[in-house]
N, C-alpha and C. Protein backbone atom coordinates (compact mmCIF):
# COMPACT_ATOMS: atom_id res chain seq x y z
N UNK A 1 15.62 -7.40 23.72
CA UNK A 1 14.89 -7.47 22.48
C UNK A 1 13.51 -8.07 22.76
N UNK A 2 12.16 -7.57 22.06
CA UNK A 2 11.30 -7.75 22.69
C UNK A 2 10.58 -8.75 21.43
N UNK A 3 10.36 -9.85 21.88
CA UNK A 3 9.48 -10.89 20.20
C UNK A 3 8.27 -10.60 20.41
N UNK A 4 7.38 -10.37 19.29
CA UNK A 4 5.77 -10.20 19.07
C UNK A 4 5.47 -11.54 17.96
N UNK A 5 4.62 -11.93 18.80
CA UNK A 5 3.59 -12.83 18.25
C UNK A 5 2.35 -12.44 17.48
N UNK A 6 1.76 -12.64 16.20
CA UNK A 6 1.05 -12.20 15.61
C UNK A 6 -0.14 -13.96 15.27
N UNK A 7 -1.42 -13.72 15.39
CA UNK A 7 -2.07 -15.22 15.17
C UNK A 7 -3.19 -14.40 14.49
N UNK A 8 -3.90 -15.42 13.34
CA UNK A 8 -4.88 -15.44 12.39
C UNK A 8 -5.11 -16.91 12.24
N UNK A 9 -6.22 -16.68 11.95
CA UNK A 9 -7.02 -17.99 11.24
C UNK A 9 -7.77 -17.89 9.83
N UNK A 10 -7.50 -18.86 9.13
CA UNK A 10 -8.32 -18.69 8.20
C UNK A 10 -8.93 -20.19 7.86
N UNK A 11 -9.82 -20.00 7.11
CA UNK A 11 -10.98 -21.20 6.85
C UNK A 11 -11.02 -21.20 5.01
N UNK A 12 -10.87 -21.88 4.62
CA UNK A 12 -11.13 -22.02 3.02
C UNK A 12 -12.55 -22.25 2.95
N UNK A 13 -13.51 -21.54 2.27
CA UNK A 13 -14.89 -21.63 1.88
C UNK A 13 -15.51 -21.73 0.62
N UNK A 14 -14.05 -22.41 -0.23
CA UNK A 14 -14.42 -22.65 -1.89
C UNK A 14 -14.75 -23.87 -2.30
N UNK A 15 -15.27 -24.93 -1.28
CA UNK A 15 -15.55 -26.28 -1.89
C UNK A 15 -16.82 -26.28 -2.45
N UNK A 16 -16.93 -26.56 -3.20
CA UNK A 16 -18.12 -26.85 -4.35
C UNK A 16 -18.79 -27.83 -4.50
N UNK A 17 -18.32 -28.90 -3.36
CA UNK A 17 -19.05 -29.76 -3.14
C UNK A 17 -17.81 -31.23 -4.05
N UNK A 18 -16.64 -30.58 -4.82
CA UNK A 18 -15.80 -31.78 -4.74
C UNK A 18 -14.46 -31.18 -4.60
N UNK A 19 -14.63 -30.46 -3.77
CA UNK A 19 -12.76 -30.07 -3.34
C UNK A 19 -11.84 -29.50 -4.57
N UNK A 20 -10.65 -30.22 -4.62
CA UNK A 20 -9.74 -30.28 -5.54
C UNK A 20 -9.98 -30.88 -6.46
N UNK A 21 -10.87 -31.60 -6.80
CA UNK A 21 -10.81 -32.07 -8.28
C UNK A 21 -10.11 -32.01 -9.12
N UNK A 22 -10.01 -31.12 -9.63
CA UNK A 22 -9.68 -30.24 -10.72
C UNK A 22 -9.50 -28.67 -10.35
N UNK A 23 -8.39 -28.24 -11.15
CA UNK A 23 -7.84 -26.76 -11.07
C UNK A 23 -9.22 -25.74 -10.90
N UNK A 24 -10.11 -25.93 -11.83
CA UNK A 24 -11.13 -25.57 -12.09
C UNK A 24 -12.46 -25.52 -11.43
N UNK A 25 -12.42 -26.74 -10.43
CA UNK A 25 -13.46 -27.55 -9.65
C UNK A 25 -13.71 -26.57 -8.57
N UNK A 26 -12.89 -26.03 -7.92
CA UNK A 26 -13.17 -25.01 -6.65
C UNK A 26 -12.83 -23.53 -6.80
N UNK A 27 -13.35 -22.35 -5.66
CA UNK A 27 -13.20 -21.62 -5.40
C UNK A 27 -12.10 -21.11 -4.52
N UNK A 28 -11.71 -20.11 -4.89
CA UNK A 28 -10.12 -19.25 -3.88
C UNK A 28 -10.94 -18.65 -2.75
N UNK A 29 -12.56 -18.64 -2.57
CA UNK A 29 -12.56 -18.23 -1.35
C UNK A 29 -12.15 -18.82 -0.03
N UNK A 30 -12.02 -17.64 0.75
CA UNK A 30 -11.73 -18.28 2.03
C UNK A 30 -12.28 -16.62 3.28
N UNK A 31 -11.84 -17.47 4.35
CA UNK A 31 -12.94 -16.16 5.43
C UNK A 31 -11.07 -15.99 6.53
N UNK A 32 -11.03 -14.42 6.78
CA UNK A 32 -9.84 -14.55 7.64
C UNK A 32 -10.35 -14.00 8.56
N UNK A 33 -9.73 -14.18 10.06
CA UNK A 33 -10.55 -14.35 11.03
C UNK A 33 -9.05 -13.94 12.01
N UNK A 34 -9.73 -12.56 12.91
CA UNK A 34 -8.57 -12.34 13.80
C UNK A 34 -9.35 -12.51 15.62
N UNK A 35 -8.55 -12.52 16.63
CA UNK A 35 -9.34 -12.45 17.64
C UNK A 35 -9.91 -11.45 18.00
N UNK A 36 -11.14 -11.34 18.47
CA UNK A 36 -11.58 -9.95 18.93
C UNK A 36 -12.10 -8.66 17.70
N UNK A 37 -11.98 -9.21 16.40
CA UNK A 37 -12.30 -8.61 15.49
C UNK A 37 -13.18 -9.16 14.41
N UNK A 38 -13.37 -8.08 13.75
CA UNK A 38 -14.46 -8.90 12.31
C UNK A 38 -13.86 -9.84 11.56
N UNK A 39 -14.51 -10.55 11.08
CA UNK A 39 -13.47 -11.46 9.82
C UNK A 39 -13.52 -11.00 8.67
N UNK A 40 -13.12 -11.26 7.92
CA UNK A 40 -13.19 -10.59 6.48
C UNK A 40 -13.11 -11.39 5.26
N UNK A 41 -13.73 -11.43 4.00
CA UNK A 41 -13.81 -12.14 3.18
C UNK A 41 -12.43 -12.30 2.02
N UNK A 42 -11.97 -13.28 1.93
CA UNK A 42 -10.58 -13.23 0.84
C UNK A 42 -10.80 -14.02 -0.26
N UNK A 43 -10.26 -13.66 -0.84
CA UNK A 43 -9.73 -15.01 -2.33
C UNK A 43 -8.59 -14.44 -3.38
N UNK A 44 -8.61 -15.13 -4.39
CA UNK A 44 -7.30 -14.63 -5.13
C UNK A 44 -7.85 -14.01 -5.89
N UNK A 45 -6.20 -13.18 -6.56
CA UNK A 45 -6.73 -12.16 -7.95
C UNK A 45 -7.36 -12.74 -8.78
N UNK A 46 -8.55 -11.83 -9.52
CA UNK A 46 -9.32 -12.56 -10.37
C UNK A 46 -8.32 -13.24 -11.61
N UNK A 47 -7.61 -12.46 -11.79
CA UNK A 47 -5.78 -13.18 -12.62
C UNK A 47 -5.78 -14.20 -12.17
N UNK A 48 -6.27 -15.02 -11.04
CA UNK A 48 -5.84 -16.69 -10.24
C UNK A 48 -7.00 -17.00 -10.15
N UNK A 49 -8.26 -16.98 -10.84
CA UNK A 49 -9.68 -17.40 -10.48
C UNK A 49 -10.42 -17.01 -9.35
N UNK A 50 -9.93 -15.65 -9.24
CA UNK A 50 -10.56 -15.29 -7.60
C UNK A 50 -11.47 -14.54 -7.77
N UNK A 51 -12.64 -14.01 -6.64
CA UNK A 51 -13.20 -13.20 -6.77
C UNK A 51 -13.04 -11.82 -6.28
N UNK A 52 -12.96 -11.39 -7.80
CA UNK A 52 -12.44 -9.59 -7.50
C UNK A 52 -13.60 -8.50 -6.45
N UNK A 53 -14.56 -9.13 -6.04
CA UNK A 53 -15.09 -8.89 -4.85
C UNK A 53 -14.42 -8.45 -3.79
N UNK A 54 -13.48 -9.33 -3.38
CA UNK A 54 -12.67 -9.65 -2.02
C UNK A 54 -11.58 -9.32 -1.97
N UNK A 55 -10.99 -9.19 -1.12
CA UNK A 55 -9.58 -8.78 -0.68
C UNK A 55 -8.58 -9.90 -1.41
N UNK A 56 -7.61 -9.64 -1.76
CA UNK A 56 -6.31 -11.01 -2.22
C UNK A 56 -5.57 -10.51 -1.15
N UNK A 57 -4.52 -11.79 -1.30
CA UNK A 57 -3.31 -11.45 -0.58
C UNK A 57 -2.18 -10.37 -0.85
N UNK A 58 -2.22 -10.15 -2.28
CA UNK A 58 -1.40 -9.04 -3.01
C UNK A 58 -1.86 -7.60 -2.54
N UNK A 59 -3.22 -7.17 -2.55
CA UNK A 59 -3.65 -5.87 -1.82
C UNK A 59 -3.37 -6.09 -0.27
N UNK A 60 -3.84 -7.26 0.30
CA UNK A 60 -3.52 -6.91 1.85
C UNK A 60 -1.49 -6.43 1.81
N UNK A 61 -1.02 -7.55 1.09
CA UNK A 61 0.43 -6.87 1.39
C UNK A 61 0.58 -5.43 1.12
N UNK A 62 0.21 -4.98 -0.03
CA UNK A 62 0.54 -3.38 -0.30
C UNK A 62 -0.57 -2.42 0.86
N UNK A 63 -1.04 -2.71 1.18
CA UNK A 63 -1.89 -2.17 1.72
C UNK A 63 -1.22 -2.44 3.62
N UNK A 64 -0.87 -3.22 3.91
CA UNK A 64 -0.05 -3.39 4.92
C UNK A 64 1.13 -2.46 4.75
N UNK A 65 1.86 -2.50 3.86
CA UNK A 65 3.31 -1.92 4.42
C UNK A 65 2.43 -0.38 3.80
N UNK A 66 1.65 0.37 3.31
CA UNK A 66 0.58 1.56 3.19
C UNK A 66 0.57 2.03 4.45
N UNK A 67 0.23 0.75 5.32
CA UNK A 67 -0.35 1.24 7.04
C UNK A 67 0.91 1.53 7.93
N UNK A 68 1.50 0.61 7.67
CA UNK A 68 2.47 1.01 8.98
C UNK A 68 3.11 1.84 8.52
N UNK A 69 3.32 2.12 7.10
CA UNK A 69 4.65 3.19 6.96
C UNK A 69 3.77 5.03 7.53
N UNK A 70 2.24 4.98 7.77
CA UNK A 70 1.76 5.90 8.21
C UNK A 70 1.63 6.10 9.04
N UNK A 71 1.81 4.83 10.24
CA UNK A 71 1.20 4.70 11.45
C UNK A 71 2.84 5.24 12.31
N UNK A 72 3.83 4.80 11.58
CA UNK A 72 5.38 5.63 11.66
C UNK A 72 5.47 6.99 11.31
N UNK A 73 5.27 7.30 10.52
CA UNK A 73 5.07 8.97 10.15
C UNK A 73 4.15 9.30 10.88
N UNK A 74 3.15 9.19 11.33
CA UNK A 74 2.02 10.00 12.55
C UNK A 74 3.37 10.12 13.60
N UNK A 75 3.64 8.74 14.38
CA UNK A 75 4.36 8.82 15.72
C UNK A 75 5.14 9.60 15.53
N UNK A 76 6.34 9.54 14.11
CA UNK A 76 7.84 10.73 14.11
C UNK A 76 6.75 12.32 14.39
N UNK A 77 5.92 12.34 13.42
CA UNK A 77 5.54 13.72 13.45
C UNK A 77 5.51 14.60 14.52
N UNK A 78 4.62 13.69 15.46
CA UNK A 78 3.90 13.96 16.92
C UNK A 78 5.18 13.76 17.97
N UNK A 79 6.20 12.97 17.32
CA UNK A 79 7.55 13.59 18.44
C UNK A 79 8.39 14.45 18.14
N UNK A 80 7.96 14.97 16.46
CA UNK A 80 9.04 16.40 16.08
C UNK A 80 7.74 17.48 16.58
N UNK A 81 6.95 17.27 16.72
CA UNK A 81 6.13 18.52 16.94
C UNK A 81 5.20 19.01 15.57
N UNK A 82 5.33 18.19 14.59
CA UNK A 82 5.35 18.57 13.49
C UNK A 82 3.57 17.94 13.40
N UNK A 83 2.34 19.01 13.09
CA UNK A 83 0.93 18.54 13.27
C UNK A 83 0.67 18.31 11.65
N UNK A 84 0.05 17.00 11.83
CA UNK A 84 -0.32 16.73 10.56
C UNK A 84 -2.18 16.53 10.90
N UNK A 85 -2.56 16.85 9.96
CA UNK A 85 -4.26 17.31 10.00
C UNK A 85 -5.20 16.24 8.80
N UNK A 86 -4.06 15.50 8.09
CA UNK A 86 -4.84 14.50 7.28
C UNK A 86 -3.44 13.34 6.74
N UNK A 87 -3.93 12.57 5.91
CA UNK A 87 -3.26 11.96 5.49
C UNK A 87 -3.85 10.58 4.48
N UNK A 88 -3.18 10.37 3.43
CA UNK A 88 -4.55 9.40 2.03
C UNK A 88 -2.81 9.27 1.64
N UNK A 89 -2.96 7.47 1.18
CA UNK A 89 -2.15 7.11 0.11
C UNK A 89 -2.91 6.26 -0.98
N UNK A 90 -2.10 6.30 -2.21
CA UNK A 90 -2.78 5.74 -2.97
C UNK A 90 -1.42 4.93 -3.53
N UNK A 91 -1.50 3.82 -2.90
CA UNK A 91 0.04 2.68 -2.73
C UNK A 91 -0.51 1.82 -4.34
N UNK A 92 0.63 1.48 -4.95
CA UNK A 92 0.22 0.45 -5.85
C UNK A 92 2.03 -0.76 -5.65
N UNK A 93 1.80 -1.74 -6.07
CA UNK A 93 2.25 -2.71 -5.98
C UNK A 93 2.32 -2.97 -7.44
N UNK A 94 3.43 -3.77 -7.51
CA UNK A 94 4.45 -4.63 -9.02
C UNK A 94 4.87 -6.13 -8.84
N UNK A 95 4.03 -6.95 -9.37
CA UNK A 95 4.53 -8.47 -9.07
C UNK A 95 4.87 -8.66 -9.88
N UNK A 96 5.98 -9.92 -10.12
CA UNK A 96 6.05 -10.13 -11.26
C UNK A 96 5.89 -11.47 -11.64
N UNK A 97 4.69 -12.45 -12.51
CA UNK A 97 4.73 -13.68 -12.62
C UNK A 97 5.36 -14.46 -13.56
N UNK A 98 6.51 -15.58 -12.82
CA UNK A 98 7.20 -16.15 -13.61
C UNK A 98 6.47 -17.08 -14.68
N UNK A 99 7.51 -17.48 -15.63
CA UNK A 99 6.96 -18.87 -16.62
C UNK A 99 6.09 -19.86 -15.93
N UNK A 100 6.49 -20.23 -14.72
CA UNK A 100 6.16 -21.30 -14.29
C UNK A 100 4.83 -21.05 -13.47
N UNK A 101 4.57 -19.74 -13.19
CA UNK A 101 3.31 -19.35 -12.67
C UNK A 101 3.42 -19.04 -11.36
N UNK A 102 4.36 -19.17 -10.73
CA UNK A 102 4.78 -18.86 -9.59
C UNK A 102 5.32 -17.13 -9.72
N UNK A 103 6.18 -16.48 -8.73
CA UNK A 103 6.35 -15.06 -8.89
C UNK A 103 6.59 -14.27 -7.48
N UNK A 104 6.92 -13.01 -7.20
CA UNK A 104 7.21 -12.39 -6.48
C UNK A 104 7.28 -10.89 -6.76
N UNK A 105 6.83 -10.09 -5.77
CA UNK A 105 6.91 -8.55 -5.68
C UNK A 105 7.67 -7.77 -5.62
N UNK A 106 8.10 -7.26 -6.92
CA UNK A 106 9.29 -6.22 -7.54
C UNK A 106 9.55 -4.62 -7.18
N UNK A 107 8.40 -4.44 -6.43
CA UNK A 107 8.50 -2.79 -5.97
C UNK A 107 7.01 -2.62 -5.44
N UNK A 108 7.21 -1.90 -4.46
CA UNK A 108 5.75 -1.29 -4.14
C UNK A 108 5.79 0.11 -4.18
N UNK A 109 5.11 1.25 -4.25
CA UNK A 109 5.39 2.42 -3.96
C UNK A 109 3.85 3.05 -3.08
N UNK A 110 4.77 3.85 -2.51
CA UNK A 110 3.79 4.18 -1.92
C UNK A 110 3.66 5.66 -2.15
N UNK A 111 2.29 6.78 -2.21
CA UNK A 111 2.36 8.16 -2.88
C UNK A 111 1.31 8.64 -1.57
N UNK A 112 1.93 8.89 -0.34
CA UNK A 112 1.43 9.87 0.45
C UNK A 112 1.10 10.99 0.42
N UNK A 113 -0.08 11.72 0.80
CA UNK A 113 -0.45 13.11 0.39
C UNK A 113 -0.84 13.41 2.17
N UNK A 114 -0.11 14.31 2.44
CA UNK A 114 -0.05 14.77 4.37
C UNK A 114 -0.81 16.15 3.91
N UNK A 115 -1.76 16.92 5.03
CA UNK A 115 -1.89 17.72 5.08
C UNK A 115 -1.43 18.01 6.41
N UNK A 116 -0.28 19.42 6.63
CA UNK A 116 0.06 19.81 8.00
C UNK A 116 -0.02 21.20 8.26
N UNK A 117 -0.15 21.25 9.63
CA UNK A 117 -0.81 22.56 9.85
C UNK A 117 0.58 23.61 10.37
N UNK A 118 0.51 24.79 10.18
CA UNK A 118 1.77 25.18 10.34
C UNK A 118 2.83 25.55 9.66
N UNK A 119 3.78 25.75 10.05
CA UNK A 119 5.43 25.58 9.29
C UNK A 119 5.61 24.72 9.20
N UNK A 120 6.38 24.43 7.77
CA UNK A 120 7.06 23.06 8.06
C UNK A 120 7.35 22.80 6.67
N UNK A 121 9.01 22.70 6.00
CA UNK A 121 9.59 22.95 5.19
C UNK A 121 9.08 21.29 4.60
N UNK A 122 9.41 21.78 2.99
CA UNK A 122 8.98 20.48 2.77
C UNK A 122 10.00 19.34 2.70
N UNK A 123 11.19 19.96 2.51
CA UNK A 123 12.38 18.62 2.72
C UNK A 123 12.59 17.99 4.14
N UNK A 124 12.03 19.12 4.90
CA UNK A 124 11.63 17.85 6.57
C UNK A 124 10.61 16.80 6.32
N UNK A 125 9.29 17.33 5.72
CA UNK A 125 8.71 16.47 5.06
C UNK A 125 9.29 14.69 4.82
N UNK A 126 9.70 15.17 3.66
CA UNK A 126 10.54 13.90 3.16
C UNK A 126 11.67 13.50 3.79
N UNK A 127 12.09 13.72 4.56
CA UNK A 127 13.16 13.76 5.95
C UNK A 127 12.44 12.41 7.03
N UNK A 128 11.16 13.00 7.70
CA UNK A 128 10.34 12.40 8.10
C UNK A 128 9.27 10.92 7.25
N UNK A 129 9.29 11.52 6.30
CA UNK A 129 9.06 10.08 5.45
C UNK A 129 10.15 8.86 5.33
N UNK A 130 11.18 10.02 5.40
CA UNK A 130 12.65 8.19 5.36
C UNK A 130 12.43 7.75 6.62
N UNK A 131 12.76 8.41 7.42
CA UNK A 131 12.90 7.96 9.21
C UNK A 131 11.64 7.14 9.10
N UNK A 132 10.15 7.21 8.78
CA UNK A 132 8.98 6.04 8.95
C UNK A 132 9.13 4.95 8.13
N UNK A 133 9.96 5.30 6.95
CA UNK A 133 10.32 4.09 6.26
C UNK A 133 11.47 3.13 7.00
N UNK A 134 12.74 3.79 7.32
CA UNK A 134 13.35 2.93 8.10
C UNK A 134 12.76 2.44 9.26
N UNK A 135 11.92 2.43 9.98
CA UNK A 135 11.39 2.33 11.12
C UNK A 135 10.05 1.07 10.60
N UNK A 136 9.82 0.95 9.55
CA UNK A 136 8.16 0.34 8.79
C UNK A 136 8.82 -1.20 9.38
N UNK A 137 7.78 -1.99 9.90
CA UNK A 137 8.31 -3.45 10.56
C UNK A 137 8.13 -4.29 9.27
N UNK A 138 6.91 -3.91 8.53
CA UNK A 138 6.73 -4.54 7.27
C UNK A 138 7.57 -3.82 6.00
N UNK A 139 7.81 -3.05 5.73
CA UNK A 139 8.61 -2.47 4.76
C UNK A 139 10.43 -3.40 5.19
N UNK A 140 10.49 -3.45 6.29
CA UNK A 140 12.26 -4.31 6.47
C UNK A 140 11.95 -5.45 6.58
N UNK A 141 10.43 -6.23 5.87
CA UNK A 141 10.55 -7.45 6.09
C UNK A 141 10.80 -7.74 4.70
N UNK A 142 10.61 -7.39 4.04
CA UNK A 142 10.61 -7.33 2.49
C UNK A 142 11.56 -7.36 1.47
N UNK A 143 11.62 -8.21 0.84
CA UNK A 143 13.16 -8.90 -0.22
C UNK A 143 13.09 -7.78 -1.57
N UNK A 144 12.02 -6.35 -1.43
CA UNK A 144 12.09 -6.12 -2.92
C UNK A 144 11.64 -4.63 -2.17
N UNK A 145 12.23 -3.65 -3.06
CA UNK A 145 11.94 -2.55 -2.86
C UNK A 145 10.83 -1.69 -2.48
N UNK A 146 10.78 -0.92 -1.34
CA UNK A 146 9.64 -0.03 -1.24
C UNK A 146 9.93 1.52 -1.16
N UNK A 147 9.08 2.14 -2.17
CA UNK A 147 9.57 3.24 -2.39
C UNK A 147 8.48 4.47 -1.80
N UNK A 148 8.91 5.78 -1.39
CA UNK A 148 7.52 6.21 -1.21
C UNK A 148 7.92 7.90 -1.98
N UNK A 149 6.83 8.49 -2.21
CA UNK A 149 6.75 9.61 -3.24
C UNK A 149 5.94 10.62 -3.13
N UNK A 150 6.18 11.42 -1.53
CA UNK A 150 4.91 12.24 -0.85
C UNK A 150 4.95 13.48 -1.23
N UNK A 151 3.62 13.53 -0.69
CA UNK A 151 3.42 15.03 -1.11
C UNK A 151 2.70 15.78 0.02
N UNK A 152 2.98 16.97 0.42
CA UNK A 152 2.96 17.32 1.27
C UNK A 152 2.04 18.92 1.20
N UNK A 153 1.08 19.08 1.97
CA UNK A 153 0.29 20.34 1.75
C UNK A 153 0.23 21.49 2.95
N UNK A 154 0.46 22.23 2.88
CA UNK A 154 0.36 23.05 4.39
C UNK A 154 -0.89 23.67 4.29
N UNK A 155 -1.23 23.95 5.79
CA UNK A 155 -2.58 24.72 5.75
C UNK A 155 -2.06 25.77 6.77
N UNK A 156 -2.94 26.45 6.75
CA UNK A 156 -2.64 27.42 7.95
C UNK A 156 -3.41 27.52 9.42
């Protein structure tokens, strides 16, 4: 069994000059920072005082299990033989926030649109979409459903 290590940094960049003060007193920004790559700007949903500018943590998650469940469907494809010539999802995510303000993610779905070149029936299609879903490292990390709902185009 093989363990992967994954490292990030991040920096909070919402002090205002008095921290925590108050709920109100600071900013949700912050800067995330990988090795060898760009950093990128974050904060919370503007729903949590964030700036809808920036990335939240709620889009990076849907948008994560978006990636790998594609980056799995490329590899199955390219070992059934099966050529795919494009590929766009338009993933949305369902949280749900409790009384207490706290909360957790009730479903994500994901709505793949493949363009493939060739033959290629469309219930292999969706055949090949389960196999990348069982296979998604982030989709089996996940306590709440992920669903996906593709669609599939042939070209010639």
């Amino acid at each position: 069994m093989k363990l992967h290590h994954y490292t990030t940094q991040l920096q909070w960049t919402g002090n205002r000059g008095e921290g925590t003060k108050n709920y109100t007193a600071y900013d949700r920004n912050h800067v995330i920072s990988l090795q060898n790559k760009p950093a990128f700007n974050a904060s919370s949903d503007p729903q949590f005082r964030g700036d809808g500018t920036k990335y939240n943590p709620e889009e990076l998650l849907v948008a994560s299990l978006s990636s790998c469940h594609m980056l799995w469907f490329l590899h199955i494809c390219a070992n059934a033989g099966v050529i795919v010539t494009g590929y766009e999802d338009h993933a949305t995510g369902k949280m749900q926030e409790d009384a207490d303000g706290g909360g957790r993610f009730i479903e994500v779905l994901l709505q793949p649109v493949v363009w493939i070149k060739g033959k290629c029936e469309p219930e292999k299609v969706k055949l090949l979409h389960a196999e990348a879903h069982k296979k998604c490292f982030i989709a089996n990390s996940c306590n709440f459903p992920v669903k996906h709902q593709p669609v599939c185009h042939l070209i010639a």
